[in-house]
N, C-alpha and C. Protein backbone atom coordinates (compact mmCIF):
# COMPACT_ATOMS: atom_id res chain seq x y z
N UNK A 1 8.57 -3.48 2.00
CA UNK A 1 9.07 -2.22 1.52
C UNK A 1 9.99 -2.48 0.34
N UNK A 2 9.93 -1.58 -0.23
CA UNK A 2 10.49 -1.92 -2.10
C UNK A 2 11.19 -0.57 -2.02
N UNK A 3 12.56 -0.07 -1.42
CA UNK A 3 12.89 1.01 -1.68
C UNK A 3 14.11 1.18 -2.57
N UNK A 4 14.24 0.30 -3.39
CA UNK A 4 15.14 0.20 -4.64
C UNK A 4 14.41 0.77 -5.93
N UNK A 5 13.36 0.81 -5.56
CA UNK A 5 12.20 0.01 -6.74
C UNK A 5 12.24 1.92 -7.93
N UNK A 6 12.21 1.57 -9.05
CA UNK A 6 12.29 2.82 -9.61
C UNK A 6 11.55 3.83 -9.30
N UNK A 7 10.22 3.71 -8.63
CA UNK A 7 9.53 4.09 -7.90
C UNK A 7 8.90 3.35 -6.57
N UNK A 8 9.60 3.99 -5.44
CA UNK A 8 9.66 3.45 -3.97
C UNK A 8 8.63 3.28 -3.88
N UNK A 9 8.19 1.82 -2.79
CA UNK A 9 6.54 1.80 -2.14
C UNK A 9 6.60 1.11 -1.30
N UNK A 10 5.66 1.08 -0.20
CA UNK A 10 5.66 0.25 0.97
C UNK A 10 3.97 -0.07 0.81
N UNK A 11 3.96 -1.15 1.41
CA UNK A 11 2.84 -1.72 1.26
C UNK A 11 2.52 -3.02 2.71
N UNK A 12 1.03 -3.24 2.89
CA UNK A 12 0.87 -3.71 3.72
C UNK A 12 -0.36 -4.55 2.84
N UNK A 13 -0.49 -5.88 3.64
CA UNK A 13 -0.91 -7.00 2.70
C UNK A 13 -1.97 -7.56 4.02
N UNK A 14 -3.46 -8.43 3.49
CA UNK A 14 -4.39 -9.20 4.67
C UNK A 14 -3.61 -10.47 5.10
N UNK A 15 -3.73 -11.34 5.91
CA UNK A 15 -3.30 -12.28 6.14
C UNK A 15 -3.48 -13.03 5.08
N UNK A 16 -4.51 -13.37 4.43
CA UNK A 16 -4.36 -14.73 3.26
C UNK A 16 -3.84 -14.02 1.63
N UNK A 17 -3.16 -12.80 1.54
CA UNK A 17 -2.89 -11.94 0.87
C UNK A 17 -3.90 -11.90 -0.42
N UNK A 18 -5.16 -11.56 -0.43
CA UNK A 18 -5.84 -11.33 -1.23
C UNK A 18 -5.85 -10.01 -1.18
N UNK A 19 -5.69 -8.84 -0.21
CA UNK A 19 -5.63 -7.74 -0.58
C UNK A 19 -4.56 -6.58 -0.26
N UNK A 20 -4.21 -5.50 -0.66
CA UNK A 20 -3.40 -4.50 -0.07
C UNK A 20 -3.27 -3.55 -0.23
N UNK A 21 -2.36 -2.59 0.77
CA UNK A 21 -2.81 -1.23 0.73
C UNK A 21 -1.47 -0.79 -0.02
N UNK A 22 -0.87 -0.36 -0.46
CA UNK A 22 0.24 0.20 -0.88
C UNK A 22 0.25 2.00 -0.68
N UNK A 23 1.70 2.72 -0.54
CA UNK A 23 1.87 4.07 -0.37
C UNK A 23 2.63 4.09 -1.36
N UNK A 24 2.96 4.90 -2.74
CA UNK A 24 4.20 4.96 -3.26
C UNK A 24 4.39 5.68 -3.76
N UNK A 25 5.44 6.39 -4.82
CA UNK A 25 5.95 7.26 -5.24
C UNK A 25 5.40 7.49 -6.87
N UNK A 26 5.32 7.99 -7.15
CA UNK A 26 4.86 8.36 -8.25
C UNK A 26 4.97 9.00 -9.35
N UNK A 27 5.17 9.54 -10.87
CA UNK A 27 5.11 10.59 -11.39
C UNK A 27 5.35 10.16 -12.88
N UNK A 28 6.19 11.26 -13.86
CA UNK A 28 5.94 11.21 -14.94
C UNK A 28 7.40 10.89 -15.36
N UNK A 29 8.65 11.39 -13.82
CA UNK A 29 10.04 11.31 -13.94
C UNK A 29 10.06 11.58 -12.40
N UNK A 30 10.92 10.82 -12.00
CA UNK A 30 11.74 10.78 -10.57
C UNK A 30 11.47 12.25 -9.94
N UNK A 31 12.00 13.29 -10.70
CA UNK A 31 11.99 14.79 -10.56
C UNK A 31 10.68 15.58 -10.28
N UNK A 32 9.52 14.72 -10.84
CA UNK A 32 8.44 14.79 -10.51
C UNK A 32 7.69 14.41 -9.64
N UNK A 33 8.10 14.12 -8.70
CA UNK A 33 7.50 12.49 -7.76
C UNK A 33 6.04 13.25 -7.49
N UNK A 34 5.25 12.16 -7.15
CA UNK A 34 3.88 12.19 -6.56
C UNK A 34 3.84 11.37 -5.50
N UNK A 35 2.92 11.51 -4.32
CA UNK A 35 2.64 10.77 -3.55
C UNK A 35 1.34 9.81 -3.29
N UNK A 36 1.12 8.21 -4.03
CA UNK A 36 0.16 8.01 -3.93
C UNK A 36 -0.25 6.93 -3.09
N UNK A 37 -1.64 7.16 -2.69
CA UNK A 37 -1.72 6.05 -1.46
C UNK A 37 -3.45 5.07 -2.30
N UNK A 38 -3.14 3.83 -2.47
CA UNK A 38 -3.97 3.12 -3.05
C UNK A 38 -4.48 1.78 -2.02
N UNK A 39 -5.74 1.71 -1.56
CA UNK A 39 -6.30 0.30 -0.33
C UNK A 39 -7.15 -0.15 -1.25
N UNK A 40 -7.00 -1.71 -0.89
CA UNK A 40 -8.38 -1.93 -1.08
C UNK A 40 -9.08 -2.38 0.28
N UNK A 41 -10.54 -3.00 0.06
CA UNK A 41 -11.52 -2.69 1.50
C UNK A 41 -10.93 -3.86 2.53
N UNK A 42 -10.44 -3.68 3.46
CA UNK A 42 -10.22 -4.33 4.86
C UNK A 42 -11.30 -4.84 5.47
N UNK A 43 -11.66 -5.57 6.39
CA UNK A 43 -12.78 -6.22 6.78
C UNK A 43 -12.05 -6.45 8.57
N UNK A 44 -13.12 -6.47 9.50
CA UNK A 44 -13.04 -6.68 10.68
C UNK A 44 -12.90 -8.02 10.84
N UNK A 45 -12.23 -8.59 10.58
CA UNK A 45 -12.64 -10.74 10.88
C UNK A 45 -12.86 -10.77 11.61
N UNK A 46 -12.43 -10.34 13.42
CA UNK A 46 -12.66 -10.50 14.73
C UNK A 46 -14.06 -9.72 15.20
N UNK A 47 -14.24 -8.79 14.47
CA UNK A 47 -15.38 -8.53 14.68
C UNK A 47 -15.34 -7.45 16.12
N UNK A 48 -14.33 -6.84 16.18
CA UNK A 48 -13.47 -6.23 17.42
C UNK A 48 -12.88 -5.05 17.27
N UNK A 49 -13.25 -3.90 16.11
CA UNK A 49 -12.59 -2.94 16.04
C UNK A 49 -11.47 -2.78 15.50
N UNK A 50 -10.80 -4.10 15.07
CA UNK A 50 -9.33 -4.07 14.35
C UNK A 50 -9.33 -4.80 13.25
N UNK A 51 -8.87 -3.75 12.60
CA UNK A 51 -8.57 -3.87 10.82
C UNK A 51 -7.46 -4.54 10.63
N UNK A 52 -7.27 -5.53 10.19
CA UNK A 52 -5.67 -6.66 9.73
C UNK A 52 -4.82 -6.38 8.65
């Protein structure tokens, strides 16, 4: 979580961090915020219904 960050975001990363999902704030000015949510594709490794 980056909530200093000039625009806040939290983010979640794969185990060998090649990929991630991030949620964050957004806009053109603070006053403006947007809410954006950006993944990239997750993969089952276990092969078990659960996304890492």
């Amino acid at each position: 979580m980056e909530p200093n960050d000039v625009y806040p975001y939290i983010y979640w990363a794969s185990v060998d961090g090649s990929n991630q999902d991030f949620i964050n704030v957004s806009g053109s000015s603070p006053s403006h915020a947007n809410i954006d949510i950006n993944s990239g594709t997750f993969t089952d490794a276990d092969d078990n219904g659960v996304y890492r």
